[in-house]
C-alpha atoms as a PDB file:
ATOM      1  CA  UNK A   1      -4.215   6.055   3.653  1.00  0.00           C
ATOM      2  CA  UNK A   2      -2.886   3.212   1.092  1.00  0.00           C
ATOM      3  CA  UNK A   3       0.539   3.778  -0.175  1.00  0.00           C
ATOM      4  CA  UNK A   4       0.033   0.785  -3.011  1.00  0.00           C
ATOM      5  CA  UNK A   5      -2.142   2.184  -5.628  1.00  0.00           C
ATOM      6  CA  UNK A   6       0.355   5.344  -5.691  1.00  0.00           C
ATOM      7  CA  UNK A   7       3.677   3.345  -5.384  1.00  0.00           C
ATOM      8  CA  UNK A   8       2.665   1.245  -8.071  1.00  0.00           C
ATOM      9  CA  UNK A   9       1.073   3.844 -10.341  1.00  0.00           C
ATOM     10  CA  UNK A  10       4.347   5.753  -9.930  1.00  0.00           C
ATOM     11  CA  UNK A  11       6.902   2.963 -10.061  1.00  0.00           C
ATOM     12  CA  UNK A  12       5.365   1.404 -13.139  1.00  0.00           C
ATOM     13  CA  UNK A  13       5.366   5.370 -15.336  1.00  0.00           C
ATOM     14  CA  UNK A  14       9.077   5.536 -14.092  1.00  0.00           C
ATOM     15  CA  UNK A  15       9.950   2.261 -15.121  1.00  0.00           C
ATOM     16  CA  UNK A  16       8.840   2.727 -18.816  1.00  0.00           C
ATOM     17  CA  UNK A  17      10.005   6.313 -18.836  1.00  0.00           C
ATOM     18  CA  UNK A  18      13.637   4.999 -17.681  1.00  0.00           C
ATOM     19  CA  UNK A  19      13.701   1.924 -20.014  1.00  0.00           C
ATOM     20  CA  UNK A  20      11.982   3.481 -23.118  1.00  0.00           C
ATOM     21  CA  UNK A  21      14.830   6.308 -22.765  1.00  0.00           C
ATOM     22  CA  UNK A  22      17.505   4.216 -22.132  1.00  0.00           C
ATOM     23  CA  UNK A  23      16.704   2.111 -25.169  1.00  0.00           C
ATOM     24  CA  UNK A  24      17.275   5.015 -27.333  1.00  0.00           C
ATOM     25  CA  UNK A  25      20.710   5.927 -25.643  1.00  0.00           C
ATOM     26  CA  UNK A  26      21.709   1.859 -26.280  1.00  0.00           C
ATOM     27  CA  UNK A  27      20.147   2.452 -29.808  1.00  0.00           C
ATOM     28  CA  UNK A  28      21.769   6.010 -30.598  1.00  0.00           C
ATOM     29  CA  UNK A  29      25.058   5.510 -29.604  1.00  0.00           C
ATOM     30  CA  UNK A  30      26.136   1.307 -29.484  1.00  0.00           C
ATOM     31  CA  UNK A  31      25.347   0.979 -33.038  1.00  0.00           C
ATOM     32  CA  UNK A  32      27.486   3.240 -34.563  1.00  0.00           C
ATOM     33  CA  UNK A  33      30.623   2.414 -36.674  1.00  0.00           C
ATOM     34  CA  UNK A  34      33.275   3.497 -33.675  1.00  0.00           C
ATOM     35  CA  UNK A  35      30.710   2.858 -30.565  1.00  0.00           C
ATOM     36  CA  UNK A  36      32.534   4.625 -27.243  1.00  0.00           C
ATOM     37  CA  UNK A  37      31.770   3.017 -24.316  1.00  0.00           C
ATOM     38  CA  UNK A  38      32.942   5.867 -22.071  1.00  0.00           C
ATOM     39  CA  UNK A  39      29.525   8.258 -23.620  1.00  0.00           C
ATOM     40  CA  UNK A  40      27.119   5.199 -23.402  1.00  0.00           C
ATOM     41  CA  UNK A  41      28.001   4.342 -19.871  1.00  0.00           C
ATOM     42  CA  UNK A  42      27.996   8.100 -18.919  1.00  0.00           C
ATOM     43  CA  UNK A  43      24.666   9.314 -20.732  1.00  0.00           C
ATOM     44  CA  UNK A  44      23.188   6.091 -19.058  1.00  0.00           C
ATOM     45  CA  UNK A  45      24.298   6.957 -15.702  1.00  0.00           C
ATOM     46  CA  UNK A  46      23.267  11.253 -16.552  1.00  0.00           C
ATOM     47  CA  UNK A  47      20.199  10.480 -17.991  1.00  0.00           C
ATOM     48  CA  UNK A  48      18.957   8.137 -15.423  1.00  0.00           C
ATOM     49  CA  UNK A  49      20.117  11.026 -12.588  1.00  0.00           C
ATOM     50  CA  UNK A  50      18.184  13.562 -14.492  1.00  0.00           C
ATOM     51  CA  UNK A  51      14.951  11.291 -14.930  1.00  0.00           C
ATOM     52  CA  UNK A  52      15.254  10.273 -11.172  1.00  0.00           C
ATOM     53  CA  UNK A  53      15.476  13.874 -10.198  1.00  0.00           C
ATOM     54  CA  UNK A  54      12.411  15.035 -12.286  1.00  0.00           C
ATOM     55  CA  UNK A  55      10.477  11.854 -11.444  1.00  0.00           C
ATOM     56  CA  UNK A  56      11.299  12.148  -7.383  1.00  0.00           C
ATOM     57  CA  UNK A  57      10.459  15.581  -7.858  1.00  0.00           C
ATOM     58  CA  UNK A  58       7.349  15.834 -10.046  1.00  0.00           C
ATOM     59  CA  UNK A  59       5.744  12.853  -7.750  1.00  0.00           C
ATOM     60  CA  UNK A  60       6.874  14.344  -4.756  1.00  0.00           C
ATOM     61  CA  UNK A  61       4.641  17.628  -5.560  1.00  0.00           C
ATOM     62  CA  UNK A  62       1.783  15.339  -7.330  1.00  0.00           C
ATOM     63  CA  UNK A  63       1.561  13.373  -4.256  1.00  0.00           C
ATOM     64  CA  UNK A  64       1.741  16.208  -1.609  1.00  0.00           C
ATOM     65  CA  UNK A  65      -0.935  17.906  -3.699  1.00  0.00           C
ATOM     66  CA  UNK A  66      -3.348  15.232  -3.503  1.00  0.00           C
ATOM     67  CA  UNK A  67      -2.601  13.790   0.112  1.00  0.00           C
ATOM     68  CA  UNK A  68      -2.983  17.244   1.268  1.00  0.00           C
ATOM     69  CA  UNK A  69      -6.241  17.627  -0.205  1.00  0.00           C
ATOM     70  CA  UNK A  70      -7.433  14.209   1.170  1.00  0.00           C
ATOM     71  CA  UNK A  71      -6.305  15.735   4.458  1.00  0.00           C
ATOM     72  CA  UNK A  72      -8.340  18.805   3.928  1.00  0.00           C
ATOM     73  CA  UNK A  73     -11.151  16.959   2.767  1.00  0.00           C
ATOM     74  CA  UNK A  74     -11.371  15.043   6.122  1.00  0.00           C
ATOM     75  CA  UNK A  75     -10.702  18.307   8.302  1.00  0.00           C
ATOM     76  CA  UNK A  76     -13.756  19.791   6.853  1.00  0.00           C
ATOM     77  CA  UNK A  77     -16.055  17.044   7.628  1.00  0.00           C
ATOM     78  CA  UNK A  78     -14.820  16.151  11.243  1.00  0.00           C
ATOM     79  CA  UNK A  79     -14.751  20.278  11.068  1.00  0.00           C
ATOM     80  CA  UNK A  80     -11.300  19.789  13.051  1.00  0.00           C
ATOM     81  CA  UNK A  81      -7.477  20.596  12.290  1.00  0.00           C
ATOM     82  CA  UNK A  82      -5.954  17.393  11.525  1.00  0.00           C
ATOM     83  CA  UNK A  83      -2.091  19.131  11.859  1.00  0.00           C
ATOM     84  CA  UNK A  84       0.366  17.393  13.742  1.00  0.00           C
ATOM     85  CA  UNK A  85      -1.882  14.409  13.899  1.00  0.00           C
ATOM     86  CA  UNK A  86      -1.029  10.722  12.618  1.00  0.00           C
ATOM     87  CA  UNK A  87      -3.516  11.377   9.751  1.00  0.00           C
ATOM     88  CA  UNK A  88      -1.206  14.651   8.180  1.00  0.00           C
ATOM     89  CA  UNK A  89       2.079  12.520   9.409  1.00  0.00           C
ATOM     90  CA  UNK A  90       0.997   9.304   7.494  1.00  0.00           C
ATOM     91  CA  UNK A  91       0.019  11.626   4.703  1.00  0.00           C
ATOM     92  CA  UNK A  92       3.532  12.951   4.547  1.00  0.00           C
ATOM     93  CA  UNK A  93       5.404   9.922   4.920  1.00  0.00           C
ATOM     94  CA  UNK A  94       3.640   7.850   1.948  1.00  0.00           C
ATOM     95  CA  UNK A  95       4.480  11.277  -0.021  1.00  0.00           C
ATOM     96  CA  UNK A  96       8.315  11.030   0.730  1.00  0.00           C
ATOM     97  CA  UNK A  97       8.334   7.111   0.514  1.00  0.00           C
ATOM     98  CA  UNK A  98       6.638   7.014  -3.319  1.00  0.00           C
ATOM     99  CA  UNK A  99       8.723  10.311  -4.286  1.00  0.00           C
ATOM    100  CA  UNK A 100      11.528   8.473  -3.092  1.00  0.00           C
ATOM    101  CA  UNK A 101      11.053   5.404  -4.707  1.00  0.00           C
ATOM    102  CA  UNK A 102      10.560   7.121  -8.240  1.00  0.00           C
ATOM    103  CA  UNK A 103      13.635   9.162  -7.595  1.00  0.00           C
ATOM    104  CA  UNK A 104      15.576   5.672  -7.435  1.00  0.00           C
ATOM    105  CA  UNK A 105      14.017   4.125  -9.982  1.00  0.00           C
ATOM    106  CA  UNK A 106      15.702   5.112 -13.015  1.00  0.00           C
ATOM    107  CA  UNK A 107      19.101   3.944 -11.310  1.00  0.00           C
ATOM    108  CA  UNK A 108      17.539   0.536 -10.431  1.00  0.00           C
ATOM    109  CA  UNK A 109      16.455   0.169 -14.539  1.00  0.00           C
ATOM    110  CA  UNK A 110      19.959   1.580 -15.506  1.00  0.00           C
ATOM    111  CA  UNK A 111      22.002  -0.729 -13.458  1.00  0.00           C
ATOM    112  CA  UNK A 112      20.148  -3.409 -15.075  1.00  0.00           C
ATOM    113  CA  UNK A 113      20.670  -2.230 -18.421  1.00  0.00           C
ATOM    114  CA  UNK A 114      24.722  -0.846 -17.664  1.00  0.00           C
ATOM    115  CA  UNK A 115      25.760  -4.098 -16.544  1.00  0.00           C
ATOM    116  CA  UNK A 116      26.920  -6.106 -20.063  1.00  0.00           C
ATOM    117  CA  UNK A 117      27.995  -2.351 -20.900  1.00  0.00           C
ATOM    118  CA  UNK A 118      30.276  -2.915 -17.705  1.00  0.00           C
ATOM    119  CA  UNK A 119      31.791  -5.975 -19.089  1.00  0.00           C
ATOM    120  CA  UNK A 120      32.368  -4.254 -22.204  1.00  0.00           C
ATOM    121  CA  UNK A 121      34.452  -1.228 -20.626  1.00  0.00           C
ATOM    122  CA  UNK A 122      36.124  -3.958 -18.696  1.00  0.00           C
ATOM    123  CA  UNK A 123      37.213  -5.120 -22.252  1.00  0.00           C
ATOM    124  CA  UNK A 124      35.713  -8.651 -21.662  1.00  0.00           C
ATOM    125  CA  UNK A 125      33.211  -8.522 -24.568  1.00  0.00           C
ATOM    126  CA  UNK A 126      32.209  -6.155 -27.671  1.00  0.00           C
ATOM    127  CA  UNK A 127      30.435  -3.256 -27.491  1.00  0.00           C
ATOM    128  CA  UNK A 128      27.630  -4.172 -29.813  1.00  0.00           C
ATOM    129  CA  UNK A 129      27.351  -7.938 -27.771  1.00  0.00           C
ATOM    130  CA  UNK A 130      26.771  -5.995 -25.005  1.00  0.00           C
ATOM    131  CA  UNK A 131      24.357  -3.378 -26.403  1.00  0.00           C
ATOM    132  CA  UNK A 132      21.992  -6.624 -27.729  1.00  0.00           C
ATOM    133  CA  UNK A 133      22.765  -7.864 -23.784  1.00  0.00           C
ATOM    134  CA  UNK A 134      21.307  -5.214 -22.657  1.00  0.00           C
ATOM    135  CA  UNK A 135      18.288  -4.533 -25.230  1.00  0.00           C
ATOM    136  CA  UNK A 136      17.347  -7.903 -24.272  1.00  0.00           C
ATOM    137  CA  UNK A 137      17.119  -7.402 -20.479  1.00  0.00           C
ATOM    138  CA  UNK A 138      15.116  -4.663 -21.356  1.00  0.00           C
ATOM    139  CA  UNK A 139      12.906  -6.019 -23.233  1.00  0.00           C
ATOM    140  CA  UNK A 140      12.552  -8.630 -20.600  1.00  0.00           C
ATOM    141  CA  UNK A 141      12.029  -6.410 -17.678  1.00  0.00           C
ATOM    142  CA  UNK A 142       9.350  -4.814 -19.894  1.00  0.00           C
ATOM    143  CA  UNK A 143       7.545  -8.156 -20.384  1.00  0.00           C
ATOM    144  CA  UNK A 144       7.917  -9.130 -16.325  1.00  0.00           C
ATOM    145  CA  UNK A 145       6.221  -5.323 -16.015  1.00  0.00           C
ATOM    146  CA  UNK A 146       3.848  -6.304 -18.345  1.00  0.00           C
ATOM    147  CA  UNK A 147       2.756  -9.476 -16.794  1.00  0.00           C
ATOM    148  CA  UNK A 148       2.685  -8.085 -13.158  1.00  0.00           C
ATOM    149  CA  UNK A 149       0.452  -4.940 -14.333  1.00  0.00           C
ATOM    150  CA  UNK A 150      -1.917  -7.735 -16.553  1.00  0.00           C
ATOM    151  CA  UNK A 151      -2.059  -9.715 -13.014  1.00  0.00           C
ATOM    152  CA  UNK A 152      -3.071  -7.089 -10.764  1.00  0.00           C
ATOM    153  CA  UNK A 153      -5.608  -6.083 -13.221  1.00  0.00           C
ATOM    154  CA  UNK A 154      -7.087  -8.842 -13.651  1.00  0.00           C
ATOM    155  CA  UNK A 155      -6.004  -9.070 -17.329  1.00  0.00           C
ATOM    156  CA  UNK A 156      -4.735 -12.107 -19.523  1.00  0.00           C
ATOM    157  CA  UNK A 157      -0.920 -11.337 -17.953  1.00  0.00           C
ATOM    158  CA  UNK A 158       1.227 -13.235 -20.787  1.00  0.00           C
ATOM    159  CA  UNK A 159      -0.599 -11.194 -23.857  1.00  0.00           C
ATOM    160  CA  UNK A 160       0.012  -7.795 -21.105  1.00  0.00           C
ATOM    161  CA  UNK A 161       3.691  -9.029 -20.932  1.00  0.00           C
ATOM    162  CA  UNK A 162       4.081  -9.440 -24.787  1.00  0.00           C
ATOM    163  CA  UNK A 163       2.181  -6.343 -25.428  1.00  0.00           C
ATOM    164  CA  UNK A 164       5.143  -4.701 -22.914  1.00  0.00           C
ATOM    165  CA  UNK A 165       8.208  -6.611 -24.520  1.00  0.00           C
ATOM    166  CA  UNK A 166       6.306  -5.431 -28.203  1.00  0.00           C
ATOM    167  CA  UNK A 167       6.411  -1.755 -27.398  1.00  0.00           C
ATOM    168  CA  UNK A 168       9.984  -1.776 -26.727  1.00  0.00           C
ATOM    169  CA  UNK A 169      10.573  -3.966 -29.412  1.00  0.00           C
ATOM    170  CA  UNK A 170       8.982  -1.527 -32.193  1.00  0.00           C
ATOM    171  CA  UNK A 171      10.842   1.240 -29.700  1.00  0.00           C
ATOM    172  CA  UNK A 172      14.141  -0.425 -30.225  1.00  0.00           C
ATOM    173  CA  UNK A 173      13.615  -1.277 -34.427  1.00  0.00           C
ATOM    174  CA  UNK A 174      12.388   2.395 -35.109  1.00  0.00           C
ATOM    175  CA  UNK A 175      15.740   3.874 -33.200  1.00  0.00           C
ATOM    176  CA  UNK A 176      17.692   1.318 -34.886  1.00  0.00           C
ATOM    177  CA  UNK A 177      16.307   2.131 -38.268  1.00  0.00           C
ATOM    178  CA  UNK A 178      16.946   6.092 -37.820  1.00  0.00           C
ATOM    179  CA  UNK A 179      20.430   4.900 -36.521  1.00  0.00           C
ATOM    180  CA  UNK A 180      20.804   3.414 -40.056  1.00  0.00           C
ATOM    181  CA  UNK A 181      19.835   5.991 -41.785  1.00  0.00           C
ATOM    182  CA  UNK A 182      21.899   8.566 -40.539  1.00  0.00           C
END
């Protein structure tokens, strides 16, 4: 059983889910008139629990699902119980590894993204400097996302990568428009 088509397939949903989300939080709430750090650093840190919960969770039942029907698939044609045997162990395993992975995820992308926020609780820089700080790491993860994905498929990676960093881009202009609006 390979654990890489999964952990990536996973890992890269969870990733744009957790940076696509976070984008509106930097969007919403560091471009207002009085910007308080205190909410943007704690609906980071909430909303990346709550999207590491439901993505641990959600893949961890996906995955079980489907590696348990591989499992079946291969006790009816050796027409033998495969329980308690390296097969159904290896099965579970990848399922806790990936669902584990994905639960973390969204704290890896937010601790990313929090850290110029950090400096600006700590008083060293503005609140809006920051905010830009931190759009532009995300906009640079998403490229690095984009050109890794382009690789492994066998796509042009740079236009995959700009494609990525684009997405956010319109992401981050569309929130920031609403944000002016209202």
């Amino acid at each position: 059983m390979d654990i890489g088509p999964s952990l990536r397939r996973f890992f890269i949903n969870t990733l744009f889910d957790s940076t696509f989300t976070l984008l509106g939080v930097i969007v919403g709430s560091a471009f207002v008139a009085k910007p308080e750090i205190e909410v943007i650093l704690g609906t980071m840190i909430t909303i990346s629990l709550g999207l590491g919960i439901s993505s641990g969770v959600s893949v961890y039942e996906a995955e079980s699902l489907e590696r348990e029907r591989e499992v079946h698939e291969l006790e009816k044609a050796m027409l033998k119980s495969l329980e308690d045997t390296q097969i159904m162990n290896s099965a579970r395993n990848i399922t806790i590894i990936v669902a584990a992975v994905n639960l973390l995820t969204p704290f890896l992308v937010c601790a990313l993204y929090i850290c110029p926020l950090a400096v600006a609780y700590a008083g060293i820089i503005g609140v809006k400097m920051a905010a830009w700080a931190s759009i532009a790491i995300a906009l640079s993860t998403l490229m690095v996302t984009g050109v890794i994905v382009g690789r492994k498929g066998k796509e042009n990676a740079i236009l995959k990568g700009v494609k990525m960093a684009a997405l956010g881009g319109i992401t981050f202009l569309i929130g920031y428009l609403i944000r002016l609006v209202l």
